[in-house]
C-alpha atoms as a PDB file:
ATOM      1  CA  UNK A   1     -19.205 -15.117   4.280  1.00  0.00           C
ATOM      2  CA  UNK A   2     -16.928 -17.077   2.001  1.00  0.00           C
ATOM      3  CA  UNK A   3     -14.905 -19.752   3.288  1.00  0.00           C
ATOM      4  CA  UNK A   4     -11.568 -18.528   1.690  1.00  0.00           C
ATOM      5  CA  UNK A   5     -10.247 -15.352   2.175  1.00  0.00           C
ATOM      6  CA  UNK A   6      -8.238 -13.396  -0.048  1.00  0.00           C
ATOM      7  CA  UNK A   7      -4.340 -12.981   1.618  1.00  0.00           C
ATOM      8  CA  UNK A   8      -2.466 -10.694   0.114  1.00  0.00           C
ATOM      9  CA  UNK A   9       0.661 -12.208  -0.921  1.00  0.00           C
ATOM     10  CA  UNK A  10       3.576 -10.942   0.931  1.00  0.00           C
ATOM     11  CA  UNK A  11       6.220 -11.043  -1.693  1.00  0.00           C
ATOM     12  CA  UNK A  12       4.483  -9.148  -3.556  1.00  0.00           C
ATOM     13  CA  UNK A  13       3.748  -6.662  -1.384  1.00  0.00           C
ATOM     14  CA  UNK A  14       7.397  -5.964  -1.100  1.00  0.00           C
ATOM     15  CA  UNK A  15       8.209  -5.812  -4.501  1.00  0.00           C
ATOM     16  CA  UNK A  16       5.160  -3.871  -6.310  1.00  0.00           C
ATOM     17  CA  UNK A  17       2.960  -0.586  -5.175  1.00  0.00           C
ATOM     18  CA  UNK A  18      -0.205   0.469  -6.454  1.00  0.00           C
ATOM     19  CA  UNK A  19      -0.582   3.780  -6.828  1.00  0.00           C
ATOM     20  CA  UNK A  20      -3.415   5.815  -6.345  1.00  0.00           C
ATOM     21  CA  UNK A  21      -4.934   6.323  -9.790  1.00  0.00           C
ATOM     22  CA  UNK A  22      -4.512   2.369  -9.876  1.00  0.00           C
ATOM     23  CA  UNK A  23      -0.813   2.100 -11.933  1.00  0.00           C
ATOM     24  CA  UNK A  24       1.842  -0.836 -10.408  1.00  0.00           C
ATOM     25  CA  UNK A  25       4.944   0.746  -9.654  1.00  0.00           C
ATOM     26  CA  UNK A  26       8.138  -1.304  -9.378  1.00  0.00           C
ATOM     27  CA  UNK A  27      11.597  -0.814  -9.177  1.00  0.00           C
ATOM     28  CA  UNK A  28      14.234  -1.546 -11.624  1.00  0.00           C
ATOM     29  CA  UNK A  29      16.871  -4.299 -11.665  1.00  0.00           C
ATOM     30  CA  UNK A  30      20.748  -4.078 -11.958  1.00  0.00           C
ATOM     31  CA  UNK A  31      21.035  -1.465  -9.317  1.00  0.00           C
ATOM     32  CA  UNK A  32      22.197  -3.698  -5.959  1.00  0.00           C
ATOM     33  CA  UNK A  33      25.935  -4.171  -7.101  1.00  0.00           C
ATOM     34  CA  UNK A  34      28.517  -4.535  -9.449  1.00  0.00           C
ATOM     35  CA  UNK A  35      27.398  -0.608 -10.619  1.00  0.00           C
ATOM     36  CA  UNK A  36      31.400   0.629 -10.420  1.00  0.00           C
ATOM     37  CA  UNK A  37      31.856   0.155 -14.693  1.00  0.00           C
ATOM     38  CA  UNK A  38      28.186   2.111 -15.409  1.00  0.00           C
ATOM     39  CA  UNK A  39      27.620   5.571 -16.501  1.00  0.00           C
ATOM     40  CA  UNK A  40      26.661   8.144 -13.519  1.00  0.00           C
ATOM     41  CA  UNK A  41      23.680   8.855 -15.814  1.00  0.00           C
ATOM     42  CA  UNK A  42      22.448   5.227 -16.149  1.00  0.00           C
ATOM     43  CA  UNK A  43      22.441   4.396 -11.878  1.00  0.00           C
ATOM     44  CA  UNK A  44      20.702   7.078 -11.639  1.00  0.00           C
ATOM     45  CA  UNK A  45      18.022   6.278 -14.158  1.00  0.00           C
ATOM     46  CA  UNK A  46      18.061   2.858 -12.633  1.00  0.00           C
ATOM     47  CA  UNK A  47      17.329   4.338  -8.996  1.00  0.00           C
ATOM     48  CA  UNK A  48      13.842   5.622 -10.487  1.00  0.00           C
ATOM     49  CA  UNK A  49      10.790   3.385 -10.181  1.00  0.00           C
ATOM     50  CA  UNK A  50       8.935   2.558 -13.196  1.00  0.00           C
ATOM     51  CA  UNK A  51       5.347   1.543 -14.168  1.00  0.00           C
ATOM     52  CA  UNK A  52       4.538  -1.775 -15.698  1.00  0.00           C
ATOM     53  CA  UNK A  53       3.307  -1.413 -19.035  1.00  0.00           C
ATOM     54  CA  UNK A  54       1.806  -4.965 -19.077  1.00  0.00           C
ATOM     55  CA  UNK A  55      -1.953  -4.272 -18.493  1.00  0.00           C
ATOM     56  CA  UNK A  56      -2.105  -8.218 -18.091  1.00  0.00           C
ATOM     57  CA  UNK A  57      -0.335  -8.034 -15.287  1.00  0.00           C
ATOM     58  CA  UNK A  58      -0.825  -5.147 -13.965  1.00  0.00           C
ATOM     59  CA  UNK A  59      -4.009  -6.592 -13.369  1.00  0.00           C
ATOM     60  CA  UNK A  60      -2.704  -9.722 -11.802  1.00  0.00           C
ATOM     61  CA  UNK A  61      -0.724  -8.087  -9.127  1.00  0.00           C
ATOM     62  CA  UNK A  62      -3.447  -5.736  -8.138  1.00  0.00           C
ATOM     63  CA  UNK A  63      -5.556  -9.140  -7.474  1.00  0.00           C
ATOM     64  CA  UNK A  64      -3.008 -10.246  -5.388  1.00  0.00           C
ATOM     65  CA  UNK A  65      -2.441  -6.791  -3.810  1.00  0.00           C
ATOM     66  CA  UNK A  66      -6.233  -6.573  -2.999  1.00  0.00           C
ATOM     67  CA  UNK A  67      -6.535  -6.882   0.373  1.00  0.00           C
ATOM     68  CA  UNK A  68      -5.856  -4.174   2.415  1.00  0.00           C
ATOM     69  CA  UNK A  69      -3.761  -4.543   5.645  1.00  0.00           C
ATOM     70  CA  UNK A  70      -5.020  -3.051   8.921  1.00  0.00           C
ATOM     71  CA  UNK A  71      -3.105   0.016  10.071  1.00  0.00           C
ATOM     72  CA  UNK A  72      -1.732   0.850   6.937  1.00  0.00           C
ATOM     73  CA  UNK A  73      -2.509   3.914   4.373  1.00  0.00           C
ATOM     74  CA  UNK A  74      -6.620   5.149   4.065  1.00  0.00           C
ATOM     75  CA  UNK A  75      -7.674   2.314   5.633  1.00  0.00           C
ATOM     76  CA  UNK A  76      -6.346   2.703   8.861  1.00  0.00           C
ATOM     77  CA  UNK A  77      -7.568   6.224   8.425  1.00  0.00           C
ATOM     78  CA  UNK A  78     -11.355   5.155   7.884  1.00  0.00           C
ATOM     79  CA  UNK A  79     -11.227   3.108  10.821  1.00  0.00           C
ATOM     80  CA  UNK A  80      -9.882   5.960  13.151  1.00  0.00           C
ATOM     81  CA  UNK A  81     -12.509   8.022  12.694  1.00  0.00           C
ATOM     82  CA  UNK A  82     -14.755   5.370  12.752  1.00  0.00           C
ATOM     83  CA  UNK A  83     -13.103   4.472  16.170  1.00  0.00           C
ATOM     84  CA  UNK A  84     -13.877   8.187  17.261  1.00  0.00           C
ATOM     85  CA  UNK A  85     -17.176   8.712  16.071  1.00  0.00           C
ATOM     86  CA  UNK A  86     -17.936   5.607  18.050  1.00  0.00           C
ATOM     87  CA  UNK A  87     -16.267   7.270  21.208  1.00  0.00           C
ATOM     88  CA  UNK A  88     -18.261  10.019  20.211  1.00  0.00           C
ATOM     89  CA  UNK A  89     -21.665   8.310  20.520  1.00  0.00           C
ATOM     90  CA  UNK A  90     -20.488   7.130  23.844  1.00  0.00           C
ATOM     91  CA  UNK A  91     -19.859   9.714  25.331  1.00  0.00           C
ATOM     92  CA  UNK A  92     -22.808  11.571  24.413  1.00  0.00           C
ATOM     93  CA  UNK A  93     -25.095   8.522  25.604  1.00  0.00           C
ATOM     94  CA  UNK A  94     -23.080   8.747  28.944  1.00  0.00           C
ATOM     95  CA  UNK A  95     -22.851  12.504  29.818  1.00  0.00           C
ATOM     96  CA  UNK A  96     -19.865  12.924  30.059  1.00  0.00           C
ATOM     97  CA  UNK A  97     -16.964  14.707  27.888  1.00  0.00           C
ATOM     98  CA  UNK A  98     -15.359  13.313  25.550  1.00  0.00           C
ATOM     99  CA  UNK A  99     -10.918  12.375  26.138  1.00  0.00           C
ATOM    100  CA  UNK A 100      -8.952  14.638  24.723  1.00  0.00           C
ATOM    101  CA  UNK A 101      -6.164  13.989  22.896  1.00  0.00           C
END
């Protein structure tokens, strides 16, 4: 096992998503205030995420994005039924039928 894990790093977390086919999504600056003197058409292009076009980092943030947090997204998922095909096998090995839910 190595002696450092991988964190991933929070702030970045918050800022960036990876999508499923593996783009970084972000969302755009100059949105928060001071919007009164834009064009209608230009908030709203501003409210739409965008991908990073930077395959450099891109690359980067997925590294720091790596590790997957417990309870969250297809993760969690994988360990649920992991979770009840090990209630499963219990209940089997002890006769009796299994909780329902």
């Amino acid at each position: 096992m190595p002696s450092v894990k991988m964190k991933t790093h929070k702030g970045t977390k918050r800022r960036f998503k990876v999508t499923a086919t593996g783009k970084v999504v972000h969302k755009r600056c100059g949105s928060s205030h001071l919007n009164s003197h834009m064009s209608g058409k230009r908030i709203r292009k501003l409210r739409k995420p965008v991908v990073l076009q930077n395959k450099a980092v891109a690359a980067k943030l997925r590294r720091a994005l790596q590790r997957r947090e417990a309870g969250h997204g297809r993760f969690a998922t994988a360990l649920a039924a992991a979770a009840a095909a090990q209630a499963e096998q219990q209940a089997e090995g002890e006769g009796a039928a299994p909780p329902v839910e």
